[in-house]
N, C-alpha and C. Protein backbone atom coordinates (compact mmCIF):
# COMPACT_ATOMS: atom_id res chain seq x y z
N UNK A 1 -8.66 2.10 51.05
CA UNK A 1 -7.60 1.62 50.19
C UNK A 1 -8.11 1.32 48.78
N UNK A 2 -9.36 0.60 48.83
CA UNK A 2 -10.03 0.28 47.65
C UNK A 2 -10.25 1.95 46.88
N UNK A 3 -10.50 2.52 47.16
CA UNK A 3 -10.91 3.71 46.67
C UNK A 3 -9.72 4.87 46.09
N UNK A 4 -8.35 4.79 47.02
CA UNK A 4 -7.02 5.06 46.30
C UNK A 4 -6.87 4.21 45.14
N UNK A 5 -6.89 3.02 45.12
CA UNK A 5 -6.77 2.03 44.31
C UNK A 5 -7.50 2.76 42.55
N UNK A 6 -8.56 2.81 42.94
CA UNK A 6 -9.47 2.69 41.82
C UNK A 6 -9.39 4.26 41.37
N UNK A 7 -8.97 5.37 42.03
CA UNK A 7 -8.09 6.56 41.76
C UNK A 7 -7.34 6.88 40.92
N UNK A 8 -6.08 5.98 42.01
CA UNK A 8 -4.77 6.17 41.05
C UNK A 8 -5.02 5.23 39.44
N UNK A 9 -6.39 3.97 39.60
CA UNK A 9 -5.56 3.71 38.52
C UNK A 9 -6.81 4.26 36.85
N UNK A 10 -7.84 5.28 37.52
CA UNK A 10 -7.96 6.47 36.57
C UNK A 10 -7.32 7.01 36.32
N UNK A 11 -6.24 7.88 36.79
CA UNK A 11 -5.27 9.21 36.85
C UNK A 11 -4.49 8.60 36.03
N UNK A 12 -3.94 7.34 35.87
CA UNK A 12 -3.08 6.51 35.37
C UNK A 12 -3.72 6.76 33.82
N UNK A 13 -4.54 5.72 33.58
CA UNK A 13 -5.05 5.85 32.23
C UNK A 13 -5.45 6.89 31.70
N UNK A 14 -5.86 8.02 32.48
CA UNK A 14 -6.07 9.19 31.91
C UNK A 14 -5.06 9.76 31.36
N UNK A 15 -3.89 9.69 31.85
CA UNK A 15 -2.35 9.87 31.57
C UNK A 15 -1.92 9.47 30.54
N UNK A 16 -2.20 8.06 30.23
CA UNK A 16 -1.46 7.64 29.50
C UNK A 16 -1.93 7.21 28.09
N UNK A 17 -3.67 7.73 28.18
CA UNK A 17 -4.20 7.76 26.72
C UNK A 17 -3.54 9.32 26.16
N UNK A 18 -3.04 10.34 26.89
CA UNK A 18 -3.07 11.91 26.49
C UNK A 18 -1.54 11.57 26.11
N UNK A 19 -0.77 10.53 26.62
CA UNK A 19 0.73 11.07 27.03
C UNK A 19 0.87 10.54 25.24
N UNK A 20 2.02 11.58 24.90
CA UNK A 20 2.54 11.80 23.25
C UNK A 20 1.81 11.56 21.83
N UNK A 21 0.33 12.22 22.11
CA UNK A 21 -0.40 12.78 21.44
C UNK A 21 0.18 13.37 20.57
N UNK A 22 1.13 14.38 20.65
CA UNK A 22 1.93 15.06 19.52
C UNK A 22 3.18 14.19 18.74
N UNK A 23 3.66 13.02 19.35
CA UNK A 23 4.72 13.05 18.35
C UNK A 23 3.81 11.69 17.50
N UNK A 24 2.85 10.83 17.43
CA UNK A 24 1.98 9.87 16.97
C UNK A 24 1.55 10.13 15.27
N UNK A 25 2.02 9.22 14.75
CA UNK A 25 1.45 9.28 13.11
C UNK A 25 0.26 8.83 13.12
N UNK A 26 -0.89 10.33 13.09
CA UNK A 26 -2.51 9.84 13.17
C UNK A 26 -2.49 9.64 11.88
N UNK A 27 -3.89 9.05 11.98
CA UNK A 27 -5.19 9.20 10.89
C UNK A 27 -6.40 8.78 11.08
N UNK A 28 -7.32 9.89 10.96
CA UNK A 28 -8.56 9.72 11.75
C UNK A 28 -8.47 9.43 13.20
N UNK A 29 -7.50 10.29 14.02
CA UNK A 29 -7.44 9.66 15.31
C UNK A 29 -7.03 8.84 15.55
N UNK A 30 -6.31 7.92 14.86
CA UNK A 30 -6.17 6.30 15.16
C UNK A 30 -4.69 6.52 14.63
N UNK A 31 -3.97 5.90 15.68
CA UNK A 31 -2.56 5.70 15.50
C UNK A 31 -2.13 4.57 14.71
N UNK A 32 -1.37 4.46 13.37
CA UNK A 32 -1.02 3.36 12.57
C UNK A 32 0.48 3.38 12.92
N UNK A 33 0.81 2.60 13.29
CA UNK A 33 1.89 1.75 13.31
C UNK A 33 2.23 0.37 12.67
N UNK A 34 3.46 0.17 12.72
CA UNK A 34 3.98 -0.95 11.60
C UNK A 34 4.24 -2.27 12.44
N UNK A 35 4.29 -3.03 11.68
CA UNK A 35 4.10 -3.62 10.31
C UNK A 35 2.29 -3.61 10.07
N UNK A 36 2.16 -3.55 8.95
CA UNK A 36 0.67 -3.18 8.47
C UNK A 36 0.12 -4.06 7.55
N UNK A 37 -0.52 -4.69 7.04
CA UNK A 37 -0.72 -5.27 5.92
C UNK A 37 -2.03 -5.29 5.24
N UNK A 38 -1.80 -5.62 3.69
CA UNK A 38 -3.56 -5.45 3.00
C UNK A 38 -3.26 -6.82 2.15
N UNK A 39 -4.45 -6.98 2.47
CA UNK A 39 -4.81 -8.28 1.97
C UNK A 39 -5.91 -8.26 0.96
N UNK A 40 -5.43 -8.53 -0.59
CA UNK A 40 -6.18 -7.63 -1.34
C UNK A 40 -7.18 -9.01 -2.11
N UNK A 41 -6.57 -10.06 -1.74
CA UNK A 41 -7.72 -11.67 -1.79
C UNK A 41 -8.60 -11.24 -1.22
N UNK A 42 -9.87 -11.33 -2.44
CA UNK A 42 -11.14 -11.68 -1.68
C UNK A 42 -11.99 -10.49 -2.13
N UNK A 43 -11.38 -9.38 -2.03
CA UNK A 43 -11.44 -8.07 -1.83
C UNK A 43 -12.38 -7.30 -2.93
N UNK A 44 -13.70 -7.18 -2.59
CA UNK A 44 -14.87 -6.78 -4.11
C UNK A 44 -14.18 -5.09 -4.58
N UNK A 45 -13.76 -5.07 -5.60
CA UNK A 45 -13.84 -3.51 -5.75
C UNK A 45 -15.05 -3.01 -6.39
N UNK A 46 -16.14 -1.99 -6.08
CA UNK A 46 -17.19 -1.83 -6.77
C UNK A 46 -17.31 -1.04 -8.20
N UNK A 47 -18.02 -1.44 -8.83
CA UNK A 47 -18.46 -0.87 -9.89
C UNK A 47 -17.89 0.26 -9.80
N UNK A 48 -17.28 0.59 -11.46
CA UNK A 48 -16.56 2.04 -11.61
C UNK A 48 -15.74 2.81 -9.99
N UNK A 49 -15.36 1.85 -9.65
CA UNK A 49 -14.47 2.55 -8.44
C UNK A 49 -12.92 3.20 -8.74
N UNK A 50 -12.91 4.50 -8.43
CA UNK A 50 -11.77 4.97 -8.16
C UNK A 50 -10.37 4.79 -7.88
N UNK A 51 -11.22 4.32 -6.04
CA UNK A 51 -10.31 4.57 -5.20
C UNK A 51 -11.31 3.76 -4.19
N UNK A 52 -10.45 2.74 -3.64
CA UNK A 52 -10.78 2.48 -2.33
C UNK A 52 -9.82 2.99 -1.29
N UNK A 53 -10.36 2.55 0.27
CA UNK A 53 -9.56 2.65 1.54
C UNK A 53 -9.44 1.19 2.40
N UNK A 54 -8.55 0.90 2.54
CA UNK A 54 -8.32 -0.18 3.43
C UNK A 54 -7.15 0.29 4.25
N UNK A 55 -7.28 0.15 5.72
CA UNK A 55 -6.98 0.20 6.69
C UNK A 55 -6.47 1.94 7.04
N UNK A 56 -7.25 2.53 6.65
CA UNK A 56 -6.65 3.90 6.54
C UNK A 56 -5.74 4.30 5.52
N UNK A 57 -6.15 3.66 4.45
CA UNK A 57 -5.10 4.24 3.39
C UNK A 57 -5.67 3.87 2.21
N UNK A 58 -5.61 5.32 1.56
CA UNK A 58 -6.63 5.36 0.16
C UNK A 58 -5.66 4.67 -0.73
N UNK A 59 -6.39 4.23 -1.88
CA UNK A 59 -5.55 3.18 -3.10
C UNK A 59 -6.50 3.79 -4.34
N UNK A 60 -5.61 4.32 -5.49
CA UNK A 60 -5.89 4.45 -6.38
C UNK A 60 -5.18 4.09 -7.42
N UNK A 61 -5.76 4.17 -8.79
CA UNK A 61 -5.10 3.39 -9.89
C UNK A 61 -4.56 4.09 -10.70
N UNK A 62 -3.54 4.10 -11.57
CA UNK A 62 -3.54 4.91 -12.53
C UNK A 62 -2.45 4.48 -13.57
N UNK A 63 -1.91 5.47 -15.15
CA UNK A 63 -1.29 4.79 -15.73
C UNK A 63 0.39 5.97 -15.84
N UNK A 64 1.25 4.43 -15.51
CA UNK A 64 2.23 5.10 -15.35
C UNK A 64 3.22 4.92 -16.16
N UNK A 65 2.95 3.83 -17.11
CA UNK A 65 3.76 3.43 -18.07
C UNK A 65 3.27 3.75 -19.79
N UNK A 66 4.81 3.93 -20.27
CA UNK A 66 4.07 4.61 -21.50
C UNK A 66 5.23 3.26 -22.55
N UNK A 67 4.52 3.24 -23.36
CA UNK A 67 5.12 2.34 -24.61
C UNK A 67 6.79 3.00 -25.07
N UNK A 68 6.50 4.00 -25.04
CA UNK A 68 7.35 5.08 -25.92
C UNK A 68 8.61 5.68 -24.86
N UNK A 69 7.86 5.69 -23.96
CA UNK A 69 8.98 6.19 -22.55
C UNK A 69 9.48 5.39 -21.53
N UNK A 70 8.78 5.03 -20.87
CA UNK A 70 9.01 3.81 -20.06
C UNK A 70 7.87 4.00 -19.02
N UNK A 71 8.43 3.92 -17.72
CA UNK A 71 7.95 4.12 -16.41
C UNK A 71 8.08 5.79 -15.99
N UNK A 72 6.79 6.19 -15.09
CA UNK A 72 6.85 7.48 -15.15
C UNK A 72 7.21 7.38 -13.65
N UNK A 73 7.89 8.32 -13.02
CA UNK A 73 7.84 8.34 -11.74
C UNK A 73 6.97 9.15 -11.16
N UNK A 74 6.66 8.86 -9.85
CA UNK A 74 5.96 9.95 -9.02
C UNK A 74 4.64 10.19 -9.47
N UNK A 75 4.12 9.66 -10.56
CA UNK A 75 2.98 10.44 -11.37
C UNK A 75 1.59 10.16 -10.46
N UNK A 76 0.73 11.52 -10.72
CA UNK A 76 -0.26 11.54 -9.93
C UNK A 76 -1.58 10.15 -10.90
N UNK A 77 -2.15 10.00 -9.60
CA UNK A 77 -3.33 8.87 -10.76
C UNK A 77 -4.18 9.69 -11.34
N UNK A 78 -4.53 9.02 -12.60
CA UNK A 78 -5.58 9.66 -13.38
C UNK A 78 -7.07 9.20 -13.10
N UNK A 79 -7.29 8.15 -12.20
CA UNK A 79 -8.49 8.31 -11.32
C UNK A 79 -9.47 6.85 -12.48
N UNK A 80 -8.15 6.23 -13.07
CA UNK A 80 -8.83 5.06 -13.78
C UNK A 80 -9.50 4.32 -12.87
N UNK A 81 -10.49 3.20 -12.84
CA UNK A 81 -11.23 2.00 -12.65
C UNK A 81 -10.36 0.92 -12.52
N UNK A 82 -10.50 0.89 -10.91
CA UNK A 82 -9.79 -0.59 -10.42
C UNK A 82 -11.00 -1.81 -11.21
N UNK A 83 -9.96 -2.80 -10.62
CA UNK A 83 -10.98 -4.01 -11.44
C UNK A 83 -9.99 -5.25 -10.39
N UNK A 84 -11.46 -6.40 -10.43
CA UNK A 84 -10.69 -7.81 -9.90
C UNK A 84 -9.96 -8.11 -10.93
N UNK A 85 -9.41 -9.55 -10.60
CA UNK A 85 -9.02 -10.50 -11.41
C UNK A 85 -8.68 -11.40 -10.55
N UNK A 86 -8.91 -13.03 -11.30
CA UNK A 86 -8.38 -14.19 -10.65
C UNK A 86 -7.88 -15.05 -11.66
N UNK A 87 -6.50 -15.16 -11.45
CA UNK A 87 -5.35 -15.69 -12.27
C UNK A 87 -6.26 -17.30 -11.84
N UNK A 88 -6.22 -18.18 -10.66
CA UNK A 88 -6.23 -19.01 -10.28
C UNK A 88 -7.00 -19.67 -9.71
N UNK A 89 -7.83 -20.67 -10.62
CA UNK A 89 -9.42 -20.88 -9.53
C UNK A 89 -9.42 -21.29 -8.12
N UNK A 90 -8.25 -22.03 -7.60
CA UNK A 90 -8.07 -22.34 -6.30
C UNK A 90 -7.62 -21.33 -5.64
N UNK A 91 -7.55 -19.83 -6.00
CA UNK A 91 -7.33 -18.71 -4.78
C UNK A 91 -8.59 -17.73 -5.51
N UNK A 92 -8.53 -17.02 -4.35
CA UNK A 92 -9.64 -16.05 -4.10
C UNK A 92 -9.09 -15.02 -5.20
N UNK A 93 -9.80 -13.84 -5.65
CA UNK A 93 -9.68 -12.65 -6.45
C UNK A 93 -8.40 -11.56 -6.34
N UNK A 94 -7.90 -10.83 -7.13
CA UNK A 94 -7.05 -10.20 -6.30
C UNK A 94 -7.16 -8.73 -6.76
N UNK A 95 -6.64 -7.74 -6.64
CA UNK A 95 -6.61 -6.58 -7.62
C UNK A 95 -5.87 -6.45 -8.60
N UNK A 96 -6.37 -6.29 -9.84
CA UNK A 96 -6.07 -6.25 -11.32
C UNK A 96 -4.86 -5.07 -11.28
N UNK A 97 -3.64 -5.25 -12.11
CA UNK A 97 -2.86 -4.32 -12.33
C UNK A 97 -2.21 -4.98 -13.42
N UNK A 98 -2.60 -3.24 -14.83
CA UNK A 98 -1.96 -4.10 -15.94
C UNK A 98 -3.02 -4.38 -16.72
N UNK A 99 -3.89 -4.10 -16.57
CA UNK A 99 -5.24 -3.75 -17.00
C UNK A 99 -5.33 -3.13 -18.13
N UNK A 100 -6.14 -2.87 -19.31
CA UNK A 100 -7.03 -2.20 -20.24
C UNK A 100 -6.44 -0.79 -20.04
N UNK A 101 -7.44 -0.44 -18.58
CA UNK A 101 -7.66 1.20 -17.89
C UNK A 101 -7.05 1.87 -16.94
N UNK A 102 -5.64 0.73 -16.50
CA UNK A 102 -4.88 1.44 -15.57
C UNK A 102 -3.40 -0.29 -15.73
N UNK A 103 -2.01 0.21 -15.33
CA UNK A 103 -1.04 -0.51 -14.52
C UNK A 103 -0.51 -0.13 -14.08
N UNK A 104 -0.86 0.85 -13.12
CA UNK A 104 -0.20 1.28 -11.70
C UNK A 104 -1.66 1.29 -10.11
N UNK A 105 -0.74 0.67 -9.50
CA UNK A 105 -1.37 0.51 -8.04
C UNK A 105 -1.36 2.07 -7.20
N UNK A 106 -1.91 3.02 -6.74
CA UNK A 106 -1.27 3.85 -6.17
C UNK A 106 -1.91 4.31 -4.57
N UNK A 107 -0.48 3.96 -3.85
CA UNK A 107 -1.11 4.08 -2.30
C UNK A 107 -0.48 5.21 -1.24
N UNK A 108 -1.75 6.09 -0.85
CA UNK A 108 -1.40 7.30 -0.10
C UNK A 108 -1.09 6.60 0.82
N UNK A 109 0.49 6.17 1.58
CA UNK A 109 1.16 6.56 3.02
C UNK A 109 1.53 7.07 3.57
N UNK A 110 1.38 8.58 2.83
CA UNK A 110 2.26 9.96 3.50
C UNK A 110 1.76 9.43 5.65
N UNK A 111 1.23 8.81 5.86
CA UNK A 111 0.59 8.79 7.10
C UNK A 111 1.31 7.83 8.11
N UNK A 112 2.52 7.34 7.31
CA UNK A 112 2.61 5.82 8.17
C UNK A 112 4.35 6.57 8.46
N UNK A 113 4.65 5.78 9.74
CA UNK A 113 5.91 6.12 9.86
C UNK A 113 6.96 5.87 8.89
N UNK A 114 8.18 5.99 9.55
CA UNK A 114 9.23 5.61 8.55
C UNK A 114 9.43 3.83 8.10
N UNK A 115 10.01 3.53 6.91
CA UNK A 115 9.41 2.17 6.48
C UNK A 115 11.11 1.47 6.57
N UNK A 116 10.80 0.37 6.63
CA UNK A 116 12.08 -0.20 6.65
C UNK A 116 11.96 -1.01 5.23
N UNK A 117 11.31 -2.20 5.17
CA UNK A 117 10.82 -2.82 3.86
C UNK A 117 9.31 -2.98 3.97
N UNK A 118 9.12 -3.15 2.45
CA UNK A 118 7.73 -3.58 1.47
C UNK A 118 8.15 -4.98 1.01
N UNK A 119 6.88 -5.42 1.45
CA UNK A 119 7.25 -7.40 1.21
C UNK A 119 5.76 -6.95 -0.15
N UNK A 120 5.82 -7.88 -1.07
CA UNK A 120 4.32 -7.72 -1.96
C UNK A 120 4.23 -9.19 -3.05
N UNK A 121 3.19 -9.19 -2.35
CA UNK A 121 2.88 -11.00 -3.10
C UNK A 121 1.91 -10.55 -4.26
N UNK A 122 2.21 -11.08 -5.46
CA UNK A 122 1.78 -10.67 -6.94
C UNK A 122 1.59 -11.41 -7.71
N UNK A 123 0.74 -11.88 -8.91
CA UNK A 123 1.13 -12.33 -10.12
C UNK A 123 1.59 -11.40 -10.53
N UNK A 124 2.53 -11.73 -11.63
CA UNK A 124 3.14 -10.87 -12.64
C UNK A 124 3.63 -11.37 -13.79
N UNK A 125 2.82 -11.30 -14.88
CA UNK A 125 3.02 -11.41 -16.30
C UNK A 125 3.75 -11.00 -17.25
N UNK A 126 3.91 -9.64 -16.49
CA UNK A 126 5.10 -8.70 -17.62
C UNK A 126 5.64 -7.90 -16.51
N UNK A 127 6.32 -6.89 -17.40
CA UNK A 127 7.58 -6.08 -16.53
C UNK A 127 6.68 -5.36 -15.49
N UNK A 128 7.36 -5.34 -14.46
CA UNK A 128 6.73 -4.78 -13.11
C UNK A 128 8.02 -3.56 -12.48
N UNK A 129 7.55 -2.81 -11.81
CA UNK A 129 8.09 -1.90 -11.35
C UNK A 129 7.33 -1.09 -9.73
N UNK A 130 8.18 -1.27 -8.48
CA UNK A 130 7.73 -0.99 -7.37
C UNK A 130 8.42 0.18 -7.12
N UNK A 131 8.18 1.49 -7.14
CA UNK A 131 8.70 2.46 -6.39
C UNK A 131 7.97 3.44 -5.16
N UNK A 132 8.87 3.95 -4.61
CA UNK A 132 8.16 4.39 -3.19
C UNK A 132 8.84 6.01 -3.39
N UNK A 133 7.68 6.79 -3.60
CA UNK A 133 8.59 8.24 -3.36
C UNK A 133 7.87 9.16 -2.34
N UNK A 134 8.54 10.25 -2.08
CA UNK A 134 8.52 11.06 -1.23
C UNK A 134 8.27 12.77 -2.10
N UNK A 135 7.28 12.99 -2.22
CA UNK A 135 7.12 14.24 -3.60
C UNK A 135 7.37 13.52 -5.04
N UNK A 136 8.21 14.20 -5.31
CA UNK A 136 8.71 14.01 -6.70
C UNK A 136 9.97 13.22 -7.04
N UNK A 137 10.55 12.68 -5.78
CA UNK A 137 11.96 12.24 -5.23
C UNK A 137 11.26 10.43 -5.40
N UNK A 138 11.87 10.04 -5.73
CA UNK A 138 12.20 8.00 -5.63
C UNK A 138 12.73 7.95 -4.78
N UNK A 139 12.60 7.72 -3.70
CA UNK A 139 13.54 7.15 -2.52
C UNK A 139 14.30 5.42 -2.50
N UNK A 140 13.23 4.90 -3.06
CA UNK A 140 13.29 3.41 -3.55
C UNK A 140 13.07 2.81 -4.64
N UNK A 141 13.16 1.75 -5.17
CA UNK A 141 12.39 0.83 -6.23
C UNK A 141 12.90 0.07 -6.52
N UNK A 142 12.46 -1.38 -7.39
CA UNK A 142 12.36 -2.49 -7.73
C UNK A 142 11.78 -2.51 -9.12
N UNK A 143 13.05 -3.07 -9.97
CA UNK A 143 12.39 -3.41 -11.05
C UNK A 143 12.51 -4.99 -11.77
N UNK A 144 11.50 -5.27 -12.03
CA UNK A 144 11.68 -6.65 -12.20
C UNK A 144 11.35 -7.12 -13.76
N UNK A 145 11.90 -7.68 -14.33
CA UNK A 145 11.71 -8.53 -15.88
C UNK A 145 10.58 -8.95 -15.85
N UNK A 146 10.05 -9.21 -17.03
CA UNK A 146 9.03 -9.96 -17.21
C UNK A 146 8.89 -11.91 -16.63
N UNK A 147 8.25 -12.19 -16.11
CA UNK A 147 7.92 -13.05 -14.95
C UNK A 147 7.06 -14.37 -15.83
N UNK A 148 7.76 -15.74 -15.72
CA UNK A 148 6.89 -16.30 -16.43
C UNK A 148 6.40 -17.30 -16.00
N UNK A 149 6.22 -17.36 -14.86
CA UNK A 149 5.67 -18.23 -13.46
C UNK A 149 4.68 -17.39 -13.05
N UNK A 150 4.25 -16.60 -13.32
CA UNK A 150 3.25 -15.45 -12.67
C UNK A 150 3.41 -15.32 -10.97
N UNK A 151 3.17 -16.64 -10.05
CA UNK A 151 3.16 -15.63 -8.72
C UNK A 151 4.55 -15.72 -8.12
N UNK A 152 4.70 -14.59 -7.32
CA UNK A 152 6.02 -14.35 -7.42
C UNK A 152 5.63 -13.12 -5.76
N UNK A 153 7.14 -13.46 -4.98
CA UNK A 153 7.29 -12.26 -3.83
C UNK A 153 8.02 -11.06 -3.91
N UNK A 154 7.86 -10.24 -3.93
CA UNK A 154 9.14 -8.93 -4.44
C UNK A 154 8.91 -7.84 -3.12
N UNK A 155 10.65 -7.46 -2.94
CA UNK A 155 10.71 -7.19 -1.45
C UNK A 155 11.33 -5.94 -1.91
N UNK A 156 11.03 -4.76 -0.98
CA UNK A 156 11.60 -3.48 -1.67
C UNK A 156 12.12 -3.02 -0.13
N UNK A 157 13.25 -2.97 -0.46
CA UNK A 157 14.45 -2.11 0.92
C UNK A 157 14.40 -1.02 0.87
N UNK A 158 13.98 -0.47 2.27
CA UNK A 158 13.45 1.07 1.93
C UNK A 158 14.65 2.03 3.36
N UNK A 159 14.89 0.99 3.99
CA UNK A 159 16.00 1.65 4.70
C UNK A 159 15.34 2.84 5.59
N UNK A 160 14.22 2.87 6.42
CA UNK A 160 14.17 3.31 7.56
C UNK A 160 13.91 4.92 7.16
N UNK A 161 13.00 5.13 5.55
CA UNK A 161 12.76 6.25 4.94
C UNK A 161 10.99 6.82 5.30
N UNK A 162 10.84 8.06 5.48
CA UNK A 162 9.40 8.17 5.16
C UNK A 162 8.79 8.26 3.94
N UNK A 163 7.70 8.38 3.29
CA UNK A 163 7.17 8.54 2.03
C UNK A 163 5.73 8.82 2.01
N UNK A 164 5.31 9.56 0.58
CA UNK A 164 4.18 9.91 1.00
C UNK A 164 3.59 8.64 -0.53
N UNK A 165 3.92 8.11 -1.28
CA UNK A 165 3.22 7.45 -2.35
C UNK A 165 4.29 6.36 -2.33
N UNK A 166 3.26 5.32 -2.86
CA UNK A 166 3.91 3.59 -3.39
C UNK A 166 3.26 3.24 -4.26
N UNK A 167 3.78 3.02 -5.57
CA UNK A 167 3.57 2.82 -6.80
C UNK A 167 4.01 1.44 -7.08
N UNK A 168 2.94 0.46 -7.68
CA UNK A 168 3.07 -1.13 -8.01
C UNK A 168 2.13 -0.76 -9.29
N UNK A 169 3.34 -0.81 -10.42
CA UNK A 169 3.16 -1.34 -11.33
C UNK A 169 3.57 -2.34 -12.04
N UNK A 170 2.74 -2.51 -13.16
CA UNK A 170 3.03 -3.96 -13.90
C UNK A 170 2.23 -4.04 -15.00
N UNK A 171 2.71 -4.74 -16.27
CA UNK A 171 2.16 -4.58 -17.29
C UNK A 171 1.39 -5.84 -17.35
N UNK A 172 0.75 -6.65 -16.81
CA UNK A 172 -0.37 -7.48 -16.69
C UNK A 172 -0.06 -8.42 -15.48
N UNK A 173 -1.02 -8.24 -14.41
CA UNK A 173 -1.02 -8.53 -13.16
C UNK A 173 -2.06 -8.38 -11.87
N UNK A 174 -1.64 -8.88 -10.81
CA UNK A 174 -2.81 -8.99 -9.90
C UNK A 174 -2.19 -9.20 -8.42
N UNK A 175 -2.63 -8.28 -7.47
CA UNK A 175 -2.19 -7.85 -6.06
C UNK A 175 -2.63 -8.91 -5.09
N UNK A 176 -1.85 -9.69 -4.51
CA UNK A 176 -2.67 -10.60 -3.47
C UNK A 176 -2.67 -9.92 -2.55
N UNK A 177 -1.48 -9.20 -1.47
CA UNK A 177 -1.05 -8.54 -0.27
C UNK A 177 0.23 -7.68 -0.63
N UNK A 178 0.32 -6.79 0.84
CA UNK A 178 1.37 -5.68 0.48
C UNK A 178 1.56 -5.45 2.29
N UNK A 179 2.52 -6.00 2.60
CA UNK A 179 3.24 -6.20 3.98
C UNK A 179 3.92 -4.95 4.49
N UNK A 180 3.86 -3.71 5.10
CA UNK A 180 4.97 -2.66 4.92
C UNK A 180 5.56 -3.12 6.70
N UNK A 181 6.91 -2.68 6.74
CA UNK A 181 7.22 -2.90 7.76
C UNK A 181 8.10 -1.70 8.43
């Protein structure tokens, strides 16, 4: 009996690590599912960095706002230099946006299922702008006035859409977390 036992309950798990392999949003093998979050307190970005990865999902910087035009959509990053910053000596560091060399946040999710909302805890100094697109398409966004309390929560309704980019910009600012759900 012991030996059916310890059988069936291989055959079992063997089963059920293989079972819907195909319909699963990988990356690197590893199934991401929601709600997800980055927690960008604390967080060293190194010297002349790009692009980091946290939790399976690359983050790069770039500039998306122009004096003359406004906000660009969709735009690919130009591969500027993240940087800290700490608004507040009683909290930890956060990621700089709004910067010198970049004010746009930019995060590959083409990988994550479909999103319902983006929760994102921020300072924000000046005009900010959250959009989520899919190619060249905006599916979503949030635009917010200039902010004169600096930290601040901004929630973006995304209505159960997929996407492959999420764009957090802001014209002087700093990323604590980014909640997707």
């Amino acid at each position: 009996m012991r030996k059916a036992f310890l059988f069936f309950s291989m055959c079992s798990l063997l089963l059920s690590s293989c079972s819907g392999d195909d319909n699963d949003t990988t990356n690197s093998g590893n199934t991401i599912t929601l709600p997800i979050a980055f927690d960008f307190r604390g967080v060293t970005v190194p010297d002349n960095a790009t692009s980091i990865d946290l939790n399976d999902i690359n983050v790069k910087a770039g500039n998306t706002y122009h004096h003359t035009t406004g906000w660009t959509d969709c735009a690919d990053s130009n591969n500027a230099v993240l940087e800290n910053v700490t608004y507040d000596v009683s909290e930890q560091s956060a990621i700089a946006i709004g910067t010198g060399n970049y004010n746009t946040l930019i995060a590959d999710i083409g990988n994550l299922p479909a999103i319902q909302k983006i929760i994102i805890d921020m300072a924000s100094y000046g005009m900010t702008r959250i959009s989520l697109c899919d190619g060249n398409n905006v599916i979503a966004e949030n635009n917010i006035g200039e902010s004169q309390n600096g930290r601040t929560t901004v929630t973006l309704n995304v209505n159960n859409k997929k996407a492959d980019k999420l764009y957090i910009g802001c014209l002087e600012g700093g990323l604590y977390s980014i909640r997707i759900e």
